[in-house]
C-alpha atoms as a PDB file:
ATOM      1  CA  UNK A   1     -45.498  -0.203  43.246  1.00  0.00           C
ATOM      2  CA  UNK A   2     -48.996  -0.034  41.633  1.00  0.00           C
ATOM      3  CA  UNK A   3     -51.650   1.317  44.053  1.00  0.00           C
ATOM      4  CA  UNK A   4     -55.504   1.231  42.962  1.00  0.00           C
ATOM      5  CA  UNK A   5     -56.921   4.675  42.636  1.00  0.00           C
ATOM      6  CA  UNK A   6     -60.241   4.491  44.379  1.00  0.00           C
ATOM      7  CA  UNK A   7     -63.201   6.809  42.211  1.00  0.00           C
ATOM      8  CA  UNK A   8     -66.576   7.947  42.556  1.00  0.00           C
ATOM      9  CA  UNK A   9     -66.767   8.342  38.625  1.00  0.00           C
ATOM     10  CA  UNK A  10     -70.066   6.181  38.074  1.00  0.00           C
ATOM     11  CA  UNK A  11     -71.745   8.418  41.151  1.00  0.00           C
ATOM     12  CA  UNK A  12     -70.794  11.453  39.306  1.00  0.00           C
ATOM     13  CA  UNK A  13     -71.755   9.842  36.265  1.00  0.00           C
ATOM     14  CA  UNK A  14     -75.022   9.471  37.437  1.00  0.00           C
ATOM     15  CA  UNK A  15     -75.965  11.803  39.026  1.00  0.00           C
ATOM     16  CA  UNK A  16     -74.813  14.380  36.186  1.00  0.00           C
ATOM     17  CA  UNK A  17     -76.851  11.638  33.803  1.00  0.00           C
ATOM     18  CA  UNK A  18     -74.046  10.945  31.768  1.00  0.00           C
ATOM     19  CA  UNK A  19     -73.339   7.655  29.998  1.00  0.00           C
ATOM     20  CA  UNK A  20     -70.320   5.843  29.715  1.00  0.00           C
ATOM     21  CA  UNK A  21     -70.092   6.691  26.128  1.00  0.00           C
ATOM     22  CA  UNK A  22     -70.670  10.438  26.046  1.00  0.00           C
ATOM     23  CA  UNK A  23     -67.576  10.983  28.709  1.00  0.00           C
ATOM     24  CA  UNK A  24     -65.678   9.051  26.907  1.00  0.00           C
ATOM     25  CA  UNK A  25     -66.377  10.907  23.885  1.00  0.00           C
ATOM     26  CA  UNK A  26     -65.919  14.260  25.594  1.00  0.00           C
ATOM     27  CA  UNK A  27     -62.507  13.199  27.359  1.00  0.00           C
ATOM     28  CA  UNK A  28     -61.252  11.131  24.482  1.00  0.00           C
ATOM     29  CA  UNK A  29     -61.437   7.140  25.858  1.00  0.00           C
ATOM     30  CA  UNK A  30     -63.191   4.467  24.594  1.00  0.00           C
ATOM     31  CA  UNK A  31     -66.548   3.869  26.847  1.00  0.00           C
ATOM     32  CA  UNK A  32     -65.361   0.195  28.529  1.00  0.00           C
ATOM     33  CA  UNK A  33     -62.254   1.933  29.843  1.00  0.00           C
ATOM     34  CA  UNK A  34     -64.598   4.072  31.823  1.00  0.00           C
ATOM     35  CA  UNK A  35     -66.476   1.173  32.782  1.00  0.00           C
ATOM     36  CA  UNK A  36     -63.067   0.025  33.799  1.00  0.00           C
ATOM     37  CA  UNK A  37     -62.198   2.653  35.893  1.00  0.00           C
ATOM     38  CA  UNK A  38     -64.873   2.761  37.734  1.00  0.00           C
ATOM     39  CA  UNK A  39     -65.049  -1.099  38.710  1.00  0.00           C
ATOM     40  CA  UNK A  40     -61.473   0.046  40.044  1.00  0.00           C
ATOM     41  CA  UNK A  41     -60.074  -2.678  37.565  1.00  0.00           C
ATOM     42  CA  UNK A  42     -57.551   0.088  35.632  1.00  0.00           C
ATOM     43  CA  UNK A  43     -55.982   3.180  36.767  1.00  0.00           C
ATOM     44  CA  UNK A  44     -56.337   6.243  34.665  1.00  0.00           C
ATOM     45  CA  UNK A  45     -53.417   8.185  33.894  1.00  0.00           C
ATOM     46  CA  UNK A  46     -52.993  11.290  35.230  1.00  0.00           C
ATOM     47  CA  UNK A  47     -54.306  13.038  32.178  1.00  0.00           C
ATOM     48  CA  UNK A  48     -56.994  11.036  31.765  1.00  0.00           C
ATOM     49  CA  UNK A  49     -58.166  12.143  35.166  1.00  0.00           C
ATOM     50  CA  UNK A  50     -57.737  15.550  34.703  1.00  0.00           C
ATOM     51  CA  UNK A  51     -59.649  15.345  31.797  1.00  0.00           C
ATOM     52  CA  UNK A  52     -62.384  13.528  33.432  1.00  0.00           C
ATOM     53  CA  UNK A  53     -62.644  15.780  36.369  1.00  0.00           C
ATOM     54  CA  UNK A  54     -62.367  18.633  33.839  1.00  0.00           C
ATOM     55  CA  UNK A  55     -65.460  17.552  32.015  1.00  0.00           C
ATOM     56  CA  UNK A  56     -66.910  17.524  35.021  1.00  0.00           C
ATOM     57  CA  UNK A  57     -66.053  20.730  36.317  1.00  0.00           C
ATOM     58  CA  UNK A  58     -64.756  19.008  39.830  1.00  0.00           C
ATOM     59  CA  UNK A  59     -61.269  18.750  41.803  1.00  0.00           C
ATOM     60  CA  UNK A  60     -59.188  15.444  40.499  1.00  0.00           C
ATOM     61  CA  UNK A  61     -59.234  14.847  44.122  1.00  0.00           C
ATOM     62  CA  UNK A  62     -62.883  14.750  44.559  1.00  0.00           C
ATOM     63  CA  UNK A  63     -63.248  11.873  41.932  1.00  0.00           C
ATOM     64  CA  UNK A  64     -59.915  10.011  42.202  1.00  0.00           C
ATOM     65  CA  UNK A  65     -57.944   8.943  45.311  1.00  0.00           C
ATOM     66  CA  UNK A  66     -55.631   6.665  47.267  1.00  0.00           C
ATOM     67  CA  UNK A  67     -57.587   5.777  50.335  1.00  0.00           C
ATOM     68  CA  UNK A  68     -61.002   4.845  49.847  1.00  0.00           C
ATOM     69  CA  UNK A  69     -63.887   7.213  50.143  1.00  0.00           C
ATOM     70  CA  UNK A  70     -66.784   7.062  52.584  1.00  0.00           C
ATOM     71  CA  UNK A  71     -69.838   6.583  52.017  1.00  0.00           C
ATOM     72  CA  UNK A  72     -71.361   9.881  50.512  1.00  0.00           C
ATOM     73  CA  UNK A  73     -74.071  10.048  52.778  1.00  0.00           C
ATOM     74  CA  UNK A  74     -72.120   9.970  55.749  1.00  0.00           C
ATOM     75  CA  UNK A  75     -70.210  12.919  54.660  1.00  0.00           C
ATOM     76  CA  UNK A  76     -73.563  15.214  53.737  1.00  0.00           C
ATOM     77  CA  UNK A  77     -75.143  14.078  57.199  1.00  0.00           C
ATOM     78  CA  UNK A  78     -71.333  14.050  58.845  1.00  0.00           C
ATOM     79  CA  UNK A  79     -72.352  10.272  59.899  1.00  0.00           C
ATOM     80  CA  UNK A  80     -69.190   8.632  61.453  1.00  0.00           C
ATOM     81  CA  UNK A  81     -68.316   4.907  59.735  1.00  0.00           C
ATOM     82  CA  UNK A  82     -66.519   3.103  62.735  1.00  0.00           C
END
């Protein structure tokens, strides 16, 4: 059973101002696998996404996870999607 991982990595990405190519430099990746990920079209292994959420000094869970994530915004202003 293959489930897509949901991911906030090109948020992250820029909001920290980080390119494709310098995390995948830093974690060991090529750049388009990144640019995979994030367009939810490839799963990262599980050390992969340690190492990403490493780099980025965050929780796996707060970049990678099963159910979708809301929006951001509706989180910081604890807006309710119905």
């Amino acid at each position: 059973m293959s489930e897509q991982v949901h991911n906030r990595l090109s948020v992250v990405r820029a909001e920290r101002k980080v390119t494709r190519r310098v995390l995948a430099e830093a974690v060991g990746a090529h750049y388009q696998t990144i640019g995979h990920i994030e367009r939810g079209q490839y799963n990262p292994s599980l050390d992969l996404a340690l190492r990403i959420a490493a780099y980025f000094g965050l929780p796996v869970e707060a970049l990678f996870s099963l159910q979708p994530f809301t929006p951001l915004t509706d989180e910081v202003y604890g807006r309710k999607t119905s």
